[in-house]
C-alpha atoms as a PDB file:
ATOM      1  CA  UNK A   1     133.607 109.675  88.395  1.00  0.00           C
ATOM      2  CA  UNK A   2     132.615 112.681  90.866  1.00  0.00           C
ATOM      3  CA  UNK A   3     130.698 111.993  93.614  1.00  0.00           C
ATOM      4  CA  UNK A   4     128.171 114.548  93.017  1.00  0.00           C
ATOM      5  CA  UNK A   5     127.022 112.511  89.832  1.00  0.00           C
ATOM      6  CA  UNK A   6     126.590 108.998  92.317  1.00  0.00           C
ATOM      7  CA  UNK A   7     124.662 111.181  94.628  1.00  0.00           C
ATOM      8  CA  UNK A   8     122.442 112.762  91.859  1.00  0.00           C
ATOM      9  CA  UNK A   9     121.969 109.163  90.230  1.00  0.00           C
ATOM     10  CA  UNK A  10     121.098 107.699  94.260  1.00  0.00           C
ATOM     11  CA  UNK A  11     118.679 110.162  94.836  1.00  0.00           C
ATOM     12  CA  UNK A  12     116.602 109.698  91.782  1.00  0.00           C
ATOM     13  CA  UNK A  13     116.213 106.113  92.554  1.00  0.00           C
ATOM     14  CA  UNK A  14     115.592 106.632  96.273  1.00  0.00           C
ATOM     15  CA  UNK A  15     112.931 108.368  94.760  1.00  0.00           C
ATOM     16  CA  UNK A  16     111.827 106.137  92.203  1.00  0.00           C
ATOM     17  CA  UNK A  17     111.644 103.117  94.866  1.00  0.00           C
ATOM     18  CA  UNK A  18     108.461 101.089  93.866  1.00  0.00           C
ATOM     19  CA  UNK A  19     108.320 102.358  90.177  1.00  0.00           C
ATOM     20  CA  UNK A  20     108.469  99.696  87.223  1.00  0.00           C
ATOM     21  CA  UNK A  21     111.227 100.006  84.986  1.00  0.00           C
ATOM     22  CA  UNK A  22     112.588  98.110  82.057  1.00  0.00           C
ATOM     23  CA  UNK A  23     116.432  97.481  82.366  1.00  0.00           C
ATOM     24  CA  UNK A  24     119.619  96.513  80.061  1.00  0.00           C
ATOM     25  CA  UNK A  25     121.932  94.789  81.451  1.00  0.00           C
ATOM     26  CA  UNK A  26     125.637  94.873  79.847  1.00  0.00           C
ATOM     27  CA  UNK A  27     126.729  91.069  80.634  1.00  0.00           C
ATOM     28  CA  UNK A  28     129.792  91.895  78.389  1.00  0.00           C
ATOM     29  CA  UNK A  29     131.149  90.177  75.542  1.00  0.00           C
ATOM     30  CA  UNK A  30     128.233  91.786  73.210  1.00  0.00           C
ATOM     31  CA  UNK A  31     125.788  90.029  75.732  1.00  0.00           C
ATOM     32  CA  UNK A  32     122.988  92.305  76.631  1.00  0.00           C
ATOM     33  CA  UNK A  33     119.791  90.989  78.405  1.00  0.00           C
ATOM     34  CA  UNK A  34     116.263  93.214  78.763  1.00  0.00           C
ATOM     35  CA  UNK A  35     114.418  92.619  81.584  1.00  0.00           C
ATOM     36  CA  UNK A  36     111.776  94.629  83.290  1.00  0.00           C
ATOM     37  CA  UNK A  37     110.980  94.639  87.251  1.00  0.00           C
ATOM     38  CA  UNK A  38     110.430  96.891  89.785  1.00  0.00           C
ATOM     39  CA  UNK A  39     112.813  99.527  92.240  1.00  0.00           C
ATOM     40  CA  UNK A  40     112.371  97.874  95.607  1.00  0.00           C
ATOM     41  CA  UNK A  41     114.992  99.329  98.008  1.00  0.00           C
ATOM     42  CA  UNK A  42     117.868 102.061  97.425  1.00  0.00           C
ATOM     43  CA  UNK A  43     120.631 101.497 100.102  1.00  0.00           C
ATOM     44  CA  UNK A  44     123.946 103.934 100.808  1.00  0.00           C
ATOM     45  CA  UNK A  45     125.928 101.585  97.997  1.00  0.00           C
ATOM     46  CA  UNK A  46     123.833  99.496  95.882  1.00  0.00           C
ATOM     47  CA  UNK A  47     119.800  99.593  94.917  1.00  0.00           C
ATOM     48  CA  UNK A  48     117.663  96.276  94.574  1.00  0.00           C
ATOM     49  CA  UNK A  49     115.408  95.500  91.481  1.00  0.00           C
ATOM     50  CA  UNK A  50     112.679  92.754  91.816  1.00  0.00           C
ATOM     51  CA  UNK A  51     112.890  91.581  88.258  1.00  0.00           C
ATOM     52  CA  UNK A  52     109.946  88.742  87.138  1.00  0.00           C
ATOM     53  CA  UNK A  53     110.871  86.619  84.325  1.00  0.00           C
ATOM     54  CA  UNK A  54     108.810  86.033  81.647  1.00  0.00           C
ATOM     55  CA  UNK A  55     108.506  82.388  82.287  1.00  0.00           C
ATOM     56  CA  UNK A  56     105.837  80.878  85.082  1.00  0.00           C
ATOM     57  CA  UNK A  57     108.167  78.134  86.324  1.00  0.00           C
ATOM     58  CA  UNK A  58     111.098  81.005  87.221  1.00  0.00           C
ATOM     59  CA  UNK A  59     110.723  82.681  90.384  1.00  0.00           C
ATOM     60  CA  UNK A  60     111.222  86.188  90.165  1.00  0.00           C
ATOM     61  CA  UNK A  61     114.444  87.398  90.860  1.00  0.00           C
ATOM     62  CA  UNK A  62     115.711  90.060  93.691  1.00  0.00           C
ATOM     63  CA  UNK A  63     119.113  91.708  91.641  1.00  0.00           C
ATOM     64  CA  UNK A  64     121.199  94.296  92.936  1.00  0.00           C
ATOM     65  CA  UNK A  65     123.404  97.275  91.251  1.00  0.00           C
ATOM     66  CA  UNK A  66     125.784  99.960  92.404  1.00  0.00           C
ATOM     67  CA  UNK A  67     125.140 103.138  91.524  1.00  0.00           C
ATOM     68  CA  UNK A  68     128.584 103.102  89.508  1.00  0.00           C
ATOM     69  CA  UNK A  69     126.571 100.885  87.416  1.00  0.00           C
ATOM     70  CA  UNK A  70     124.612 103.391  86.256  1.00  0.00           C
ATOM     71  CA  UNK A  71     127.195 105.368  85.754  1.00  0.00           C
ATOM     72  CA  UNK A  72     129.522 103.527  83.691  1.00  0.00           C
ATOM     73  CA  UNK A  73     126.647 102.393  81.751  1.00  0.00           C
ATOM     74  CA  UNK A  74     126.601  98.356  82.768  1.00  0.00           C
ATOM     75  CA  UNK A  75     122.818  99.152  83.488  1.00  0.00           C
ATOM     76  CA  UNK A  76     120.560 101.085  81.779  1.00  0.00           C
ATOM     77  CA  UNK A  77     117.450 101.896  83.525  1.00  0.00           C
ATOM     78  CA  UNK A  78     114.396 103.420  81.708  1.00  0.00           C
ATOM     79  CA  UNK A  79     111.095 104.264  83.905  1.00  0.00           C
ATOM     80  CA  UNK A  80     107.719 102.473  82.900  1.00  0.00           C
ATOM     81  CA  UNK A  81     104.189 104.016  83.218  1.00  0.00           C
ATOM     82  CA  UNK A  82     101.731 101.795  85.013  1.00  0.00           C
ATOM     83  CA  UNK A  83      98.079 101.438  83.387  1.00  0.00           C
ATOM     84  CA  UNK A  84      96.650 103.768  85.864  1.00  0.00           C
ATOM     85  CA  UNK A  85      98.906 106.585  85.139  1.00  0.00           C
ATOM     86  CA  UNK A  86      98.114 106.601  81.647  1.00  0.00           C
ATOM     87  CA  UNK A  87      94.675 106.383  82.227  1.00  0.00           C
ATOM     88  CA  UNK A  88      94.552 109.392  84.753  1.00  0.00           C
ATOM     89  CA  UNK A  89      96.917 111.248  81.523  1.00  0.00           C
ATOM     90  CA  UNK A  90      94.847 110.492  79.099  1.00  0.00           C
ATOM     91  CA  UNK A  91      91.558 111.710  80.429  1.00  0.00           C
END
């Protein structure tokens, strides 16, 4: 794992802090969960993702990764467009 890559991978979320995203989570064991949530802080080491569960009576949840995460694939992150993104696109 090259440091470059962590860097690259860091500075696209620094960048992405306050997007929505959908993320898979590798729990092992063939366990995968979906979630989505949104970037709220990128630190030197990890990143934070405020993820609200689909049930009312859950709170939603702060979670945190390492970039290595990303790396070695234990999260998957893909970015979602807001409705007033797609609305300024489409028109």
């Amino acid at each position: 794992m090259e440091q470059k890559e962590i860097d690259k991978i860091r500075s696209s979320i620094l960048q992405q802090c306050g997007s929505k995203v959908m993320i898979q989570l590798d729990r092992g064991r063939n366990k995968i969960d979906i979630q989505s949530g949104v970037i709220q802080n990128a630190y030197p080491s990890v990143f934070t993702i405020l993820v609200d569960d689909k049930n009312e009576n859950n709170p939603p949840q702060l979670l945190s990764f390492s970039y290595t995460d990303v790396v070695t694939k234990d999260i998957r992150m893909k970015l979602l467009m807001d409705e007033r993104r797609r609305k300024l696109e489409v028109q």
